[in-house]
N, C-alpha and C. Protein backbone atom coordinates (compact mmCIF):
# COMPACT_ATOMS: atom_id res chain seq x y z
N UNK A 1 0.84 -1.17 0.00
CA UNK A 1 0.00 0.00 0.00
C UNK A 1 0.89 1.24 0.00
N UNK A 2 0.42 2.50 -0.74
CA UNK A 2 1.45 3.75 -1.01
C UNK A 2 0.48 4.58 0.24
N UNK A 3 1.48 5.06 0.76
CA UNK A 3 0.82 6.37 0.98
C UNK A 3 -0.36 7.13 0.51
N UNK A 4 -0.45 7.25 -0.89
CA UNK A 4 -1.52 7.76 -0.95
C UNK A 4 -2.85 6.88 -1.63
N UNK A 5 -2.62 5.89 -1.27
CA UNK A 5 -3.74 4.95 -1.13
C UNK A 5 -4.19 5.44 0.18
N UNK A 6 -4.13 5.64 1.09
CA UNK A 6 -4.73 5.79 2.53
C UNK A 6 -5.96 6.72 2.33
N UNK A 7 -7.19 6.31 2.08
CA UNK A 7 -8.55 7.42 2.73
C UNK A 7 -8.84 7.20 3.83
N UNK A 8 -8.79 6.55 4.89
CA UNK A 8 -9.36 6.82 6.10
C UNK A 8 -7.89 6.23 7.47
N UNK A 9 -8.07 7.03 8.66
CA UNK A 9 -7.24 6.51 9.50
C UNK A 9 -7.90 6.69 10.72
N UNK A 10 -8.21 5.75 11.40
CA UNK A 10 -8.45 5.70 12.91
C UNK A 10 -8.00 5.15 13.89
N UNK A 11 -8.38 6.24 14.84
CA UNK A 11 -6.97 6.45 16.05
C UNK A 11 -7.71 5.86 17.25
N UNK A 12 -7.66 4.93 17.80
CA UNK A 12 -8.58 4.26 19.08
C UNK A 12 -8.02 4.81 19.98
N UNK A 13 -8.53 4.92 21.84
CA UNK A 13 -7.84 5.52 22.42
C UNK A 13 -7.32 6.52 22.64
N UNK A 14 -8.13 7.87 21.51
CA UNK A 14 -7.33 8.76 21.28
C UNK A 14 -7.10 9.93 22.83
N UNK A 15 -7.77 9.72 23.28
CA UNK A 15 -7.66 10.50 24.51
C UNK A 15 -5.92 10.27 25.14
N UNK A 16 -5.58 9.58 24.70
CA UNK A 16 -4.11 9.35 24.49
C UNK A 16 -3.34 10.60 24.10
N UNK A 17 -3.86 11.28 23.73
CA UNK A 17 -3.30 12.61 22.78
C UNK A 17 -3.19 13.30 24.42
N UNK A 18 -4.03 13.34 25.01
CA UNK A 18 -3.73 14.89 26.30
C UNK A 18 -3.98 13.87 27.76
N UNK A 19 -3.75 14.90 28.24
CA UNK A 19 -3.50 14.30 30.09
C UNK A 19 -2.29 13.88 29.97
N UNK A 20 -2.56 12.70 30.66
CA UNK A 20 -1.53 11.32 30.91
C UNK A 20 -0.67 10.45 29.86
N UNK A 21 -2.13 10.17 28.91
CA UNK A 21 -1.84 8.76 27.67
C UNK A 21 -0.41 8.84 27.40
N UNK A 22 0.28 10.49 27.37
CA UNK A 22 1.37 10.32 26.26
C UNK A 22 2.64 9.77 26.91
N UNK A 23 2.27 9.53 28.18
CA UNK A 23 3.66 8.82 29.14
C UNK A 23 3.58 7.49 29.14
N UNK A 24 2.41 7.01 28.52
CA UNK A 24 2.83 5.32 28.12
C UNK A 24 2.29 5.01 26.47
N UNK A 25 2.06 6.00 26.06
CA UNK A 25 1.31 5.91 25.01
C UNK A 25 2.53 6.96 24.03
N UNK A 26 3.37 7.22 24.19
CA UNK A 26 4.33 8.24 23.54
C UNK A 26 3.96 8.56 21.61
N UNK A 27 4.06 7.78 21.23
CA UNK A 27 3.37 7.69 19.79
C UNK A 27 1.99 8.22 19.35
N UNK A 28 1.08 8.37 20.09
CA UNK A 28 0.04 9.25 19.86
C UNK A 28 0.27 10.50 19.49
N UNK A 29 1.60 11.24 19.78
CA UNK A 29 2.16 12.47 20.19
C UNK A 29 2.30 12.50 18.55
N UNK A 30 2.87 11.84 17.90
CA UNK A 30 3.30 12.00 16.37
C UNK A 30 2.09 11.57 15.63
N UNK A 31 1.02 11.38 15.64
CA UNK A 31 0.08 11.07 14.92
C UNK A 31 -0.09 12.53 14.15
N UNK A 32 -0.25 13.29 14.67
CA UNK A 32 -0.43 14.26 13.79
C UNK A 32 0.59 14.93 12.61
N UNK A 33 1.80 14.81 13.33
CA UNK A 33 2.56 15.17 12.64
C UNK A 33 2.99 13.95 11.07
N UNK A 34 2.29 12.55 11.17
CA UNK A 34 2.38 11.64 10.46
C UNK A 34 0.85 11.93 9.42
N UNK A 35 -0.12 12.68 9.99
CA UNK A 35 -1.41 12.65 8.81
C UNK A 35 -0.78 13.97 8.11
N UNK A 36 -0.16 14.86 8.82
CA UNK A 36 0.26 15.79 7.65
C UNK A 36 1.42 15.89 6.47
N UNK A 37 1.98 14.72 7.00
CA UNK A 37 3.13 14.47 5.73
C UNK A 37 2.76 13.12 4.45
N UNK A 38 1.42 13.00 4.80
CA UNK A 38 0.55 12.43 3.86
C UNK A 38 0.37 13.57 2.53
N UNK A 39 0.68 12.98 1.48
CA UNK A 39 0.51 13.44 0.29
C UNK A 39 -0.61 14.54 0.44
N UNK A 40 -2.08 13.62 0.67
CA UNK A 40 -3.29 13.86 0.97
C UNK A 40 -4.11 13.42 1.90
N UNK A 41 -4.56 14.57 2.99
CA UNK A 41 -4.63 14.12 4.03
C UNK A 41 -6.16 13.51 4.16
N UNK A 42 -6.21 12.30 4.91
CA UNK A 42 -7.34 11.69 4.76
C UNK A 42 -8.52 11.67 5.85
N UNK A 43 -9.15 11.02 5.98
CA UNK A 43 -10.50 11.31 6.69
C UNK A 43 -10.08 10.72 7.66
N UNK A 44 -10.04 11.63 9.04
CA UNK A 44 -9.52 11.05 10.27
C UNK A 44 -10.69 10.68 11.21
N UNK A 45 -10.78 9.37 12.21
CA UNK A 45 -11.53 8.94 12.76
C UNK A 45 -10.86 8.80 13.79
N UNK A 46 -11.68 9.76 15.06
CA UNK A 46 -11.14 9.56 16.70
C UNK A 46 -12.18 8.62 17.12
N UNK A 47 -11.86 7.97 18.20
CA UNK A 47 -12.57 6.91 19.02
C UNK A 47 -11.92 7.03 20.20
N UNK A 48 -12.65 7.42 21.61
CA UNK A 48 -12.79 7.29 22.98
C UNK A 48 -13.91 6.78 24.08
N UNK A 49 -13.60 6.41 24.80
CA UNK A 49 -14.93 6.31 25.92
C UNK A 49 -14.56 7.11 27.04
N UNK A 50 -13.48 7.75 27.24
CA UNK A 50 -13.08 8.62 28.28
C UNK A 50 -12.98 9.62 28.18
N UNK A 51 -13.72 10.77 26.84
CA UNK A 51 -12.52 12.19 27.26
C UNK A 51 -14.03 13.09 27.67
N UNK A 52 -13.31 13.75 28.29
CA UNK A 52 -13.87 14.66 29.32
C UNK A 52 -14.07 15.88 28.12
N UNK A 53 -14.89 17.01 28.66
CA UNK A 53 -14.78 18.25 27.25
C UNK A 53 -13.86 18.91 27.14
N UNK A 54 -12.49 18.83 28.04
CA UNK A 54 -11.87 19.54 27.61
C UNK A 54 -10.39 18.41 26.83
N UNK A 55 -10.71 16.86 27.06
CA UNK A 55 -9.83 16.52 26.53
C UNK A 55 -10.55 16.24 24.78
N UNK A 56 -11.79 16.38 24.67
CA UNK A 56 -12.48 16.17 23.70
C UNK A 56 -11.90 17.73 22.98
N UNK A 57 -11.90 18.58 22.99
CA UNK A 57 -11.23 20.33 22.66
C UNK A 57 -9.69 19.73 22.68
N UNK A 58 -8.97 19.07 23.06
CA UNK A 58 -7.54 18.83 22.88
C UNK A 58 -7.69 17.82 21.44
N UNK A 59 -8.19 17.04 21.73
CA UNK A 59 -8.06 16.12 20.39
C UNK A 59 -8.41 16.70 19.08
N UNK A 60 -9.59 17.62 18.87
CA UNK A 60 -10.01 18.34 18.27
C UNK A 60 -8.66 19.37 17.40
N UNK A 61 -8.38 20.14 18.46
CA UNK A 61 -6.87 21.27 18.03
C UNK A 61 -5.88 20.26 17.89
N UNK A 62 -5.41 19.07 19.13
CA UNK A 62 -3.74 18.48 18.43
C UNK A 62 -3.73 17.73 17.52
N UNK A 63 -5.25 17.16 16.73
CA UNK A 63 -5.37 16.50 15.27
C UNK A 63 -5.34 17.39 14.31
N UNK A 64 -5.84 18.99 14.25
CA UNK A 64 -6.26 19.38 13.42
C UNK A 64 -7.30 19.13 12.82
N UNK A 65 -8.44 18.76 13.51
CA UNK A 65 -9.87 18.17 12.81
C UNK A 65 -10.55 19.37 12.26
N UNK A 66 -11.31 19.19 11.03
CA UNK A 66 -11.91 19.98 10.86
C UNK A 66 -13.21 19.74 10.18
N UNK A 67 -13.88 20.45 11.11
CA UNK A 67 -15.40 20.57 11.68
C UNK A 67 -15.81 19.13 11.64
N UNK A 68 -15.63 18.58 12.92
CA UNK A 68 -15.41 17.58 13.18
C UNK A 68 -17.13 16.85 13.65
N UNK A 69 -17.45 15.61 13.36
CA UNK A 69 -18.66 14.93 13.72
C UNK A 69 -18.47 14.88 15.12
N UNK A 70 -18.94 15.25 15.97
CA UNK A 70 -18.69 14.32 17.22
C UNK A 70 -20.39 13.95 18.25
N UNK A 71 -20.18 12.78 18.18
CA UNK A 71 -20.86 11.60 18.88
C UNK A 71 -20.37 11.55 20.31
N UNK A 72 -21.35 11.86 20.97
CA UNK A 72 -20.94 11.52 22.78
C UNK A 72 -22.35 11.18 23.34
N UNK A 73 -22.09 9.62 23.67
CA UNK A 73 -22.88 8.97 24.03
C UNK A 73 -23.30 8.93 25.42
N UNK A 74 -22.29 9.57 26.33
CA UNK A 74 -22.32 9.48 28.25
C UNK A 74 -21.93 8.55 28.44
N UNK A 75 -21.53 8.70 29.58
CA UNK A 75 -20.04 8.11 30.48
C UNK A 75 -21.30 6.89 31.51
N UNK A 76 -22.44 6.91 31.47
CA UNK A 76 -23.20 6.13 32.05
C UNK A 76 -23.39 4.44 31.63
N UNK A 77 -22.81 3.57 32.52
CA UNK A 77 -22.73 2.42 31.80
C UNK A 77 -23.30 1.53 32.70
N UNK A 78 -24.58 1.16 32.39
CA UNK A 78 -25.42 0.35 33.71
C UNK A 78 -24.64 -1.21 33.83
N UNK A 79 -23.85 -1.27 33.44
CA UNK A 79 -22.94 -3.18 33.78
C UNK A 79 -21.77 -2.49 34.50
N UNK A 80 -21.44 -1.55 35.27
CA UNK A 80 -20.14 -1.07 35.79
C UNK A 80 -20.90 -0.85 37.29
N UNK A 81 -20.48 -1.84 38.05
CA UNK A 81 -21.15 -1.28 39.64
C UNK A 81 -19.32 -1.04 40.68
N UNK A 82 -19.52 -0.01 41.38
CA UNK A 82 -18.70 0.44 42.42
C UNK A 82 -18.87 0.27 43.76
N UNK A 83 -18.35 0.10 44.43
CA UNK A 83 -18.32 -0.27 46.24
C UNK A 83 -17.22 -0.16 46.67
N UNK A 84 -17.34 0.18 48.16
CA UNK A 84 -16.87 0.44 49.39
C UNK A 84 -16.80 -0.30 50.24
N UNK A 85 -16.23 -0.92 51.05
CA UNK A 85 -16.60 -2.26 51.97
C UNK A 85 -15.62 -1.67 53.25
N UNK A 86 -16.02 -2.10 54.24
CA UNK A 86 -15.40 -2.00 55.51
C UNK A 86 -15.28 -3.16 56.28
N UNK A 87 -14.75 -4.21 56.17
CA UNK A 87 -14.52 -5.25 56.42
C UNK A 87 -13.74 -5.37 57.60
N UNK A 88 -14.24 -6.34 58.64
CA UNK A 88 -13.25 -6.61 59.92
C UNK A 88 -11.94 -7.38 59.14
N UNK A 89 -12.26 -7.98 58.14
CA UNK A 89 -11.31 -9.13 57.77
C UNK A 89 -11.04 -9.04 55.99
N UNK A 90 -10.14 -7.90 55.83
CA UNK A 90 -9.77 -8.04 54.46
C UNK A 90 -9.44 -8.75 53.84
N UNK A 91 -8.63 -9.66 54.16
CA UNK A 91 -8.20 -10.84 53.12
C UNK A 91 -9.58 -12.20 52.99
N UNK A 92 -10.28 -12.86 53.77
CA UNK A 92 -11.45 -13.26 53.52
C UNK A 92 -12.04 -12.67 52.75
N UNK A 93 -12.26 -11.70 52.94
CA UNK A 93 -13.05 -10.45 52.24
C UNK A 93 -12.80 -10.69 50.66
N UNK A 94 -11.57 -10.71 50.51
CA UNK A 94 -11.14 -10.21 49.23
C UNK A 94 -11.11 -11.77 48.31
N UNK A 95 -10.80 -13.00 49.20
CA UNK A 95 -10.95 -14.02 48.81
C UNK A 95 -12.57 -14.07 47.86
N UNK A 96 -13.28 -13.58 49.27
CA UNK A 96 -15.01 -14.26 48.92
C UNK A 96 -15.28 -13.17 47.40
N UNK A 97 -14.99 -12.04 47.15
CA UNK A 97 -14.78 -11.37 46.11
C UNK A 97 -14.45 -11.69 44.87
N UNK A 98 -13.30 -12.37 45.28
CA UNK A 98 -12.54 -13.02 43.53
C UNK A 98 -13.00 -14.18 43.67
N UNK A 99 -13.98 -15.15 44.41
CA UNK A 99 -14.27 -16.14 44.22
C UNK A 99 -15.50 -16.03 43.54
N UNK A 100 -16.10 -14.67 44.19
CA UNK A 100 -17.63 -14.92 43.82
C UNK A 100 -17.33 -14.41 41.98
N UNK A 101 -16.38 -14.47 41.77
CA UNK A 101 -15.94 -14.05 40.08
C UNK A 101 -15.30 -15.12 39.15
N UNK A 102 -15.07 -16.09 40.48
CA UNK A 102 -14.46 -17.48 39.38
C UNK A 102 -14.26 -17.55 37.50
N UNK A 103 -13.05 -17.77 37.22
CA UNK A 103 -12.99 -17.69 36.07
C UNK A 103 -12.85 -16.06 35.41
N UNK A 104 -13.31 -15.06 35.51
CA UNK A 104 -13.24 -13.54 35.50
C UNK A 104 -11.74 -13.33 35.49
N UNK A 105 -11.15 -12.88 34.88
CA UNK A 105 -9.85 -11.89 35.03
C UNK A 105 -10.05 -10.63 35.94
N UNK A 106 -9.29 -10.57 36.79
CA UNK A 106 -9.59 -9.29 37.11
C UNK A 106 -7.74 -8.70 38.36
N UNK A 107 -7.89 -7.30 38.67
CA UNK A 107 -6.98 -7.02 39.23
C UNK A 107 -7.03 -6.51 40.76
N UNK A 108 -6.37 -6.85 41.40
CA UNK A 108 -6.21 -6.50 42.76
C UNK A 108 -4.90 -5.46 43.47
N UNK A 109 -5.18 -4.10 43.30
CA UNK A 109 -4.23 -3.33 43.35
C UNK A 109 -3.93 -3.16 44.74
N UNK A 110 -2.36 -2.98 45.12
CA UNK A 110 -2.09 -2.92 46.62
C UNK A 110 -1.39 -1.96 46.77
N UNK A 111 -0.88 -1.46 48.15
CA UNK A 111 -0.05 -0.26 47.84
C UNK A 111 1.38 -0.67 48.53
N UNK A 112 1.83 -1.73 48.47
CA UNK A 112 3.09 -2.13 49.07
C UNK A 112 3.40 -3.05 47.55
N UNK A 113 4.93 -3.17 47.84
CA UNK A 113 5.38 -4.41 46.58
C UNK A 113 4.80 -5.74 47.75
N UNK A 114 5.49 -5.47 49.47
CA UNK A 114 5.13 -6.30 50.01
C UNK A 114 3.71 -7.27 50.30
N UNK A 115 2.54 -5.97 49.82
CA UNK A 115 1.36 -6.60 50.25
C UNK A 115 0.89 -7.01 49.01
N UNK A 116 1.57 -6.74 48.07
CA UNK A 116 1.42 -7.56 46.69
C UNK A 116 1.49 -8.60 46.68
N UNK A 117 2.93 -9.29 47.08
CA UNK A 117 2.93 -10.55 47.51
C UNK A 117 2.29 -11.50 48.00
N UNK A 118 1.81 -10.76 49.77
CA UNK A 118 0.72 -11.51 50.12
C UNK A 118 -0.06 -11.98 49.73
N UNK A 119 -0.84 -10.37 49.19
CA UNK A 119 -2.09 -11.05 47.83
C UNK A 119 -1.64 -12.22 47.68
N UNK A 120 -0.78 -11.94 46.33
CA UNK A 120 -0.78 -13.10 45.29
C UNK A 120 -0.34 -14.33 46.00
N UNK A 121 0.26 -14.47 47.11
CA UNK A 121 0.16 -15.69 47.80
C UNK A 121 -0.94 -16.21 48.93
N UNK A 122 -1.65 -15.71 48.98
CA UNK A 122 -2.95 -15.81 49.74
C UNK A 122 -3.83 -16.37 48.40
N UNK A 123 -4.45 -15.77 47.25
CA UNK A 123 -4.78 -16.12 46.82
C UNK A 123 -4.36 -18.16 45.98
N UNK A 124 -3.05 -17.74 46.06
CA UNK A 124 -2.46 -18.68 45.11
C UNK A 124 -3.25 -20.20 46.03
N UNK A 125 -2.62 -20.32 47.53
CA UNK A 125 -2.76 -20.75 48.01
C UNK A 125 -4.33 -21.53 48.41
N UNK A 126 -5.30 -20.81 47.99
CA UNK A 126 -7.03 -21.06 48.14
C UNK A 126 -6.63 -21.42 46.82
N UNK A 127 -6.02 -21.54 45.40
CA UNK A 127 -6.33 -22.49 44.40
C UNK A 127 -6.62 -21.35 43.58
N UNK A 128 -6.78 -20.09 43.55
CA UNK A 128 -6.95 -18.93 42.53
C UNK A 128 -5.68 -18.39 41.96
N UNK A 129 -5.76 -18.92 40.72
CA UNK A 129 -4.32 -18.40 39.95
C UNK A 129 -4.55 -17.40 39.42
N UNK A 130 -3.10 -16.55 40.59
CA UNK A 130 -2.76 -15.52 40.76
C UNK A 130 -1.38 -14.91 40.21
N UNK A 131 -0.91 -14.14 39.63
CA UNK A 131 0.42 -13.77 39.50
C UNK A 131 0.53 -12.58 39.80
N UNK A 132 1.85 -11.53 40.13
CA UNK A 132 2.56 -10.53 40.55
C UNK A 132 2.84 -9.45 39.72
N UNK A 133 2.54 -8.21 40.42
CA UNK A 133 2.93 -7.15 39.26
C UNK A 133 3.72 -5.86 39.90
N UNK A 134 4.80 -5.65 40.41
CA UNK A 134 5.70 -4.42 41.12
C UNK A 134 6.90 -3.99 40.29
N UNK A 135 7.63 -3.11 40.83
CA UNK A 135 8.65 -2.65 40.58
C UNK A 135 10.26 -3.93 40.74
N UNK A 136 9.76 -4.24 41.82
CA UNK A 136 11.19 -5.17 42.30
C UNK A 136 10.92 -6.61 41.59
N UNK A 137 10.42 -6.64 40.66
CA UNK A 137 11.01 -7.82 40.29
C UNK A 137 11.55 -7.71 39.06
N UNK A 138 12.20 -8.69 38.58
CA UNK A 138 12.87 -8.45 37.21
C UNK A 138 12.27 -8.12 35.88
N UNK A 139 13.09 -7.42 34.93
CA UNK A 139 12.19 -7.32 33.68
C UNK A 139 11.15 -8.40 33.11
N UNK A 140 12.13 -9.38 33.34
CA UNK A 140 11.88 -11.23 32.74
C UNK A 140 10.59 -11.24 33.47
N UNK A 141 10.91 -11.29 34.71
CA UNK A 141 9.49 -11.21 35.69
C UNK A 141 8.40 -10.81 35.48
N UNK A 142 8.30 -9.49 35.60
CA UNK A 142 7.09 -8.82 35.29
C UNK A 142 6.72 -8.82 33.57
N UNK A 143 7.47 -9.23 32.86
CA UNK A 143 7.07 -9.43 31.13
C UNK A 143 6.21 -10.93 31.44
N UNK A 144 6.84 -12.07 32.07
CA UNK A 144 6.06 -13.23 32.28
C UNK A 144 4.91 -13.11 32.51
N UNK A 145 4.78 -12.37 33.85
CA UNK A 145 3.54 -12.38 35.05
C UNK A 145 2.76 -11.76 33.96
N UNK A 146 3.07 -10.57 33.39
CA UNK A 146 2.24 -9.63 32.83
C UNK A 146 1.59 -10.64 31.39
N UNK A 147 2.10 -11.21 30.69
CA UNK A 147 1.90 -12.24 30.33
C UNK A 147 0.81 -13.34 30.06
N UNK A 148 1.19 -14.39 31.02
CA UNK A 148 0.25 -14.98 31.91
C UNK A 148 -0.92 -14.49 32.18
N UNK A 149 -1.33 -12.93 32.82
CA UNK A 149 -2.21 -12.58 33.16
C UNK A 149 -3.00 -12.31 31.35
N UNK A 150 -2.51 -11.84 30.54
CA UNK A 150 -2.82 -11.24 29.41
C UNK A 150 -3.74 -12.43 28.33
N UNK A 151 -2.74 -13.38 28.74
CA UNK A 151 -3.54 -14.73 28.07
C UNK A 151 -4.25 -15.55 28.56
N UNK A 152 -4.47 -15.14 29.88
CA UNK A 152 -5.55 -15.72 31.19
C UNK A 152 -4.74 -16.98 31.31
N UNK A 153 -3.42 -17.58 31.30
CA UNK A 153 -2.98 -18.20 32.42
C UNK A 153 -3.18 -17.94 33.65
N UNK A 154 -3.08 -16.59 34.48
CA UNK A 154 -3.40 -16.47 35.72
C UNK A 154 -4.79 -15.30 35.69
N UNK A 155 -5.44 -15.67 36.43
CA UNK A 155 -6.43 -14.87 36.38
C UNK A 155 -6.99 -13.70 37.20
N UNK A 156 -5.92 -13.58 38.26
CA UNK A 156 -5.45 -12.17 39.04
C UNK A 156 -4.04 -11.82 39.14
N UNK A 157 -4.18 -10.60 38.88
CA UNK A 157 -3.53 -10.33 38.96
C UNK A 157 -2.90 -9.09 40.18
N UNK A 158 -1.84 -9.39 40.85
CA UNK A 158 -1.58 -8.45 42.20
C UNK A 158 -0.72 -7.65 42.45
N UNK A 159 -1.42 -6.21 42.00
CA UNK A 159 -0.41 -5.69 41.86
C UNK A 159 -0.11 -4.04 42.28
N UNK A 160 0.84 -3.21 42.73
CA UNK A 160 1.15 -2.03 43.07
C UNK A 160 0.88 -1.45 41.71
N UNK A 161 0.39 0.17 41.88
CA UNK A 161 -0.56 1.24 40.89
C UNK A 161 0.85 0.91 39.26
N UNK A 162 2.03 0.36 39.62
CA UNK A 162 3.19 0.11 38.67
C UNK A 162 2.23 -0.32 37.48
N UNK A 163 1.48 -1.19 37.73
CA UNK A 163 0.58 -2.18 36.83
C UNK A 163 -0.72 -1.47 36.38
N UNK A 164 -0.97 -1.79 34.89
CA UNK A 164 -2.18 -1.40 34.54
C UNK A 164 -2.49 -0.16 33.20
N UNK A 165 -1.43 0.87 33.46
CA UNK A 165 -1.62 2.01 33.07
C UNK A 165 -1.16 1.64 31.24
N UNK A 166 -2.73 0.99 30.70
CA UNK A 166 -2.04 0.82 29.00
C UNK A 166 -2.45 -0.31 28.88
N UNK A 167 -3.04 -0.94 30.21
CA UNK A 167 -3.04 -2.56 29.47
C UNK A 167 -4.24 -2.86 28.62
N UNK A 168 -3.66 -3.70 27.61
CA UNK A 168 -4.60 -4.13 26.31
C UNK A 168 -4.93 -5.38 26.96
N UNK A 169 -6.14 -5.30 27.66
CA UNK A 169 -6.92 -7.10 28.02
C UNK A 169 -8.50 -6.26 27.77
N UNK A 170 -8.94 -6.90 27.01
CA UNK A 170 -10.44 -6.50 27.54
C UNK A 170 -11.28 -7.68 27.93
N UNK A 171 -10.90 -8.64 28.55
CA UNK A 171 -11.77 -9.12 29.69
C UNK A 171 -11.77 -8.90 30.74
N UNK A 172 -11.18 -8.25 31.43
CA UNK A 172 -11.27 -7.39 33.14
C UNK A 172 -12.51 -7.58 33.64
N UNK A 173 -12.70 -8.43 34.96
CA UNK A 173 -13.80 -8.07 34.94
C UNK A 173 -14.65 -7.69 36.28
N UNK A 174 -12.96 -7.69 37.03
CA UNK A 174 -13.17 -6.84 38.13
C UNK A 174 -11.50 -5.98 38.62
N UNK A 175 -12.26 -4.67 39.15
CA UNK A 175 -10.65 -4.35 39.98
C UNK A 175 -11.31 -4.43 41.25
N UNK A 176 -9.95 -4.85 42.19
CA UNK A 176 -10.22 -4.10 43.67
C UNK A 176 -8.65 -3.54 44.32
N UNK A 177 -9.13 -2.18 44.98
CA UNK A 177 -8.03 -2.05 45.70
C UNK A 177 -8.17 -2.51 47.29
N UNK A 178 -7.15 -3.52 46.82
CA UNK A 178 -6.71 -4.28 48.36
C UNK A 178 -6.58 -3.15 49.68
N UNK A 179 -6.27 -2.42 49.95
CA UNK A 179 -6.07 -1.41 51.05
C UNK A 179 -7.45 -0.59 51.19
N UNK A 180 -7.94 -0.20 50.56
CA UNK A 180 -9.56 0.10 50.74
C UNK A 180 -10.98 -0.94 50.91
N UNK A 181 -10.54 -1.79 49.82
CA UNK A 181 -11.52 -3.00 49.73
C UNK A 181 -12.42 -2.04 49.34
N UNK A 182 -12.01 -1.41 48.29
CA UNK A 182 -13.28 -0.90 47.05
C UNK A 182 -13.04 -1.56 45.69
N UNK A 183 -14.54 -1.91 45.13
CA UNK A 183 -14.25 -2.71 44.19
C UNK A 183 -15.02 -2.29 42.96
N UNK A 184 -14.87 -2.84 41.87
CA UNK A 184 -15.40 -2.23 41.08
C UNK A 184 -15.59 -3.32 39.32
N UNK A 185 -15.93 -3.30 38.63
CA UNK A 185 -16.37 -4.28 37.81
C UNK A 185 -17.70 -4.24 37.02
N UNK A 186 -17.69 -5.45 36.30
CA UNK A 186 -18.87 -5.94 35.81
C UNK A 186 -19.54 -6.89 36.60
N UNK A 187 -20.23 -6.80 37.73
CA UNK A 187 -20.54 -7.62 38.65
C UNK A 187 -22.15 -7.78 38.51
């Protein structure tokens, strides 16, 4: 395909362009500068479920769109429920949680590398395959774990805020943060 074969290009994720995205997402940053060294520039298609109006006004100006369709459907999604729990006994707690999800991928964020561990060995131990996601372990390590979790070898994953930011799984189908025991999902 030439270059100027290209009529249409769409950018998923584009909310990638402002805030955060571009610190794990770095390449979004040149998208624009790549539709304008197109011969002829072609019909650009953004796609988000997250941008807010003013990151919706960023994508708008750092694409160069012009007079742009835009579709916004609301951020209201009746299969997404949230909770709070106050539990005498967090780790039961968190067991009866990922159990009542059997089979579900989902993530369990902690705020220690140490209580990561636990997790993932608390869980491992009740028979829920679990793997690890921090800073201190090796590249090899966390490429495995991360891995594993990606192809549903393990099906929690436990891990410090290190984890997450970019990941391509879309079966998730619960988070919880371990230190609050707030949870959140398709439940």
């Amino acid at each position: 395909m030439r270059e100027t074969d290209i009529s249409l290009i769409a950018v998923d994720e584009v909310h990638c362009l402002s805030q955060w995205g571009q610190d794990f997402r770095p390449n979004y940053l040149e998208i624009a500068e790549f539709v304008e060294s197109l011969p002829r520039r072609p019909v650009l298609a953004a796609f988000t479920a997250t941008a807010t109006a003013q990151v919706q006004t960023d994508i708008v100006r750092l694409l160069s769109l012009r007079n742009p369709a835009v579709a916004v459907t609301g951020f209201d999604r009746p299969n997404l429920f949230f909770d709070v729990l106050r539990p005498k006994n967090k780790l039961s707690t968190l067991i009866s949680l990922v159990a009542e999800h059997t089979g579900k991928s989902g993530i369990v964020y902690c705020t220690t590398r140490a209580k990561a561990e636990q997790v993932c060995q608390a869980l491992n131990s009740r028979g829920i395959p679990a793997t690890r996601y921090h800073a201190r372990l090796s590249d090899d390590e966390r490429r495995r774990n991360q891995d594993d979790f990606q192809f549903d070898r393990k099906t929690v994953m436990a891990a410090t805020n290190a984890f997450g930011m970019g990941i391509d799984k879309s079966n998730v189908g619960f988070v919880i943060h371990y230190n609050r025991i707030a949870s959140g999902g398709t439940f």
